[in-house]
Protein backbone atom coordinates (compact mmCIF):
# COMPACT_ATOMS: atom_id res chain seq x y z
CA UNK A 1 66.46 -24.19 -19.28
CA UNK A 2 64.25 -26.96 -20.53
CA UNK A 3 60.85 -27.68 -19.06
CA UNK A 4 61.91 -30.70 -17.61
CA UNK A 5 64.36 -29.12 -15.25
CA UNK A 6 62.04 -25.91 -14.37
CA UNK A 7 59.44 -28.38 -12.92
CA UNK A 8 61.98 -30.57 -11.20
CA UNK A 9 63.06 -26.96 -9.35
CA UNK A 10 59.48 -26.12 -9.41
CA UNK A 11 58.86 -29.20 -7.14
CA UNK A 12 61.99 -28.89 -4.94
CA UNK A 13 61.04 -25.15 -4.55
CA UNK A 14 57.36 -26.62 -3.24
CA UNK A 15 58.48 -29.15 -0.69
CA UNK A 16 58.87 -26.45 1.51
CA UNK A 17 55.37 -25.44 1.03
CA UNK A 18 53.45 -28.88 1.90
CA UNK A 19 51.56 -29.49 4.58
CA UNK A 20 52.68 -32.69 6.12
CA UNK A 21 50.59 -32.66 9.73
CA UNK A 22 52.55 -34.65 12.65
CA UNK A 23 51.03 -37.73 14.89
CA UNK A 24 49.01 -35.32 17.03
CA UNK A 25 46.91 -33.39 14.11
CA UNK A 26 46.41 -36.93 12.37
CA UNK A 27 44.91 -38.63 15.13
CA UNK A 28 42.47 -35.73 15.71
CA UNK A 29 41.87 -35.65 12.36
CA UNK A 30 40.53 -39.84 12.54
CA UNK A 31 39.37 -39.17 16.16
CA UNK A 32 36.98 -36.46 14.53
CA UNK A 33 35.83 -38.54 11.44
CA UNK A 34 35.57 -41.82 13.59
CA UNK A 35 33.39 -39.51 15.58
CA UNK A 36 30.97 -37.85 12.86
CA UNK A 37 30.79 -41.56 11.33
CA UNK A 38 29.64 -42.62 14.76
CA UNK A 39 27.31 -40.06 15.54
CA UNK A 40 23.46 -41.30 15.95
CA UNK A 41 21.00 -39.64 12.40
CA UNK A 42 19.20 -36.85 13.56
CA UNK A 43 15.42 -37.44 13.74
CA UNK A 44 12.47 -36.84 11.73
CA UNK A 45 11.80 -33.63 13.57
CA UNK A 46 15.62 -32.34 13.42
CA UNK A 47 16.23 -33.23 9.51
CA UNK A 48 12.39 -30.94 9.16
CA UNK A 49 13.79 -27.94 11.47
CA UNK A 50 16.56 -27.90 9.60
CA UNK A 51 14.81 -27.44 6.07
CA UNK A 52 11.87 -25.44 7.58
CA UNK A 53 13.32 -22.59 9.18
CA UNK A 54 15.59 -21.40 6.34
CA UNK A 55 12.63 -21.97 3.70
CA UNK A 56 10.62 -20.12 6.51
CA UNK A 57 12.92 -16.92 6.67
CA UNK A 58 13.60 -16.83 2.69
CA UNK A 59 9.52 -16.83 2.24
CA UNK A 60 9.28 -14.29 4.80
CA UNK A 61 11.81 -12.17 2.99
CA UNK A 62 10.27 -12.72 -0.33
CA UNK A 63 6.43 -11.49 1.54
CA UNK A 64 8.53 -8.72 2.86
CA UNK A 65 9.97 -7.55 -0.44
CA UNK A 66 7.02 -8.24 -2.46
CA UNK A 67 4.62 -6.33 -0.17
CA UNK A 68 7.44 -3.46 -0.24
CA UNK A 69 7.70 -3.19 -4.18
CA UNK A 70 3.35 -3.41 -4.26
CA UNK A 71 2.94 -0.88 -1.70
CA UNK A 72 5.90 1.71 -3.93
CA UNK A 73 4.38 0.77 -7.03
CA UNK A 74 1.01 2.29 -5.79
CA UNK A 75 2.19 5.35 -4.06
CA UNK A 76 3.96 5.82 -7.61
CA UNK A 77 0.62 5.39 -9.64
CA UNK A 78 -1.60 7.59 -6.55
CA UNK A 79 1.31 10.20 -6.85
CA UNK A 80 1.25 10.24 -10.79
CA UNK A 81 -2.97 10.51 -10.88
CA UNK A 82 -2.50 13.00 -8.67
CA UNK A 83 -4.58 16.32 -9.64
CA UNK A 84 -2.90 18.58 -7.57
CA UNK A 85 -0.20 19.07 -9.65
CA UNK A 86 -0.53 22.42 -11.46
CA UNK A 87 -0.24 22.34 -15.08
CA UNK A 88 0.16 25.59 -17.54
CA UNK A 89 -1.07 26.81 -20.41
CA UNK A 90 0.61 28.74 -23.29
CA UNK A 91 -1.27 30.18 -25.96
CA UNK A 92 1.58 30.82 -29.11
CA UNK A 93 0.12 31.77 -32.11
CA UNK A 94 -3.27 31.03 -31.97
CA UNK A 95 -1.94 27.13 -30.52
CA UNK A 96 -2.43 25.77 -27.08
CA UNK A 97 -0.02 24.08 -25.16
CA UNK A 98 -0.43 22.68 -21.74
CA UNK A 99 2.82 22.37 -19.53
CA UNK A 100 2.70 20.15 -16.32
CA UNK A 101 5.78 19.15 -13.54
C-alpha cells in the first residue's frame, strides 16, 4: 500500500469524524461574536477590579505562606537551642564522650 493511497483512506475514514455544524449552531455562533464585538469596554474601575483582586489574593497567599515558613523556621531553631534536652556522658578509656537526642 503506498502512502498515497493510506492518506486518501485516511481522509475518507475522517469525513465521518468532522464537525460540520448546521444553520442553527452557525447563526448562534455569529449572533454570539456580533454580540461580544458589540458589547460596550468595561470601565476604568472594572478593567482595575479585574487585575486587583487576583494580584490581591496571590499577595495574600504569598503573606500567608511566608509568615507560615518564618514562624516553622523559628520553632525549629527555639526547639534545637533548646536545653532541656538531656545529653549523656560516656567515659571509655580515660575519653569523654557526650551523647545527646
Amino acid at each position: 500500500m503506498s502512502d498515497e493511497r493510506f492518506f486518501e483512506r485516511l481522509r475518507g475514514d475522517a469525513r465521518t469524524l468532522r464537525y460540520e455544524p448546521d444553520d442553527m449552531s452557525a447563526s448562534r455562533v455569529a449572533a454570539r461574536v456580533r454580540s461580544r464585538i458589540a458589547a460596550t469596554p468595561p470601565t476604568v474601575a472594572q478593567l482595575l477590579a479585574a487585575w486587583a483582586r487576583p494580584l490581591a489574593v496571590s499577595l495574600a497567599a504569598l503573606a500567608l505562606a511566608a509568615t507560615i515558613s518564618l514562624t516553622w523556621i523559628d520553632r525549629q531553631d527555639t526547639l534545637a537551642a533548646s536545653p532541656t534536652i538531656d545529653s549523656v556522658t560516656v567515659s571509655m578509656d580515660g575519653e569523654l564522650y557526650s551523647v545527646s537526642e
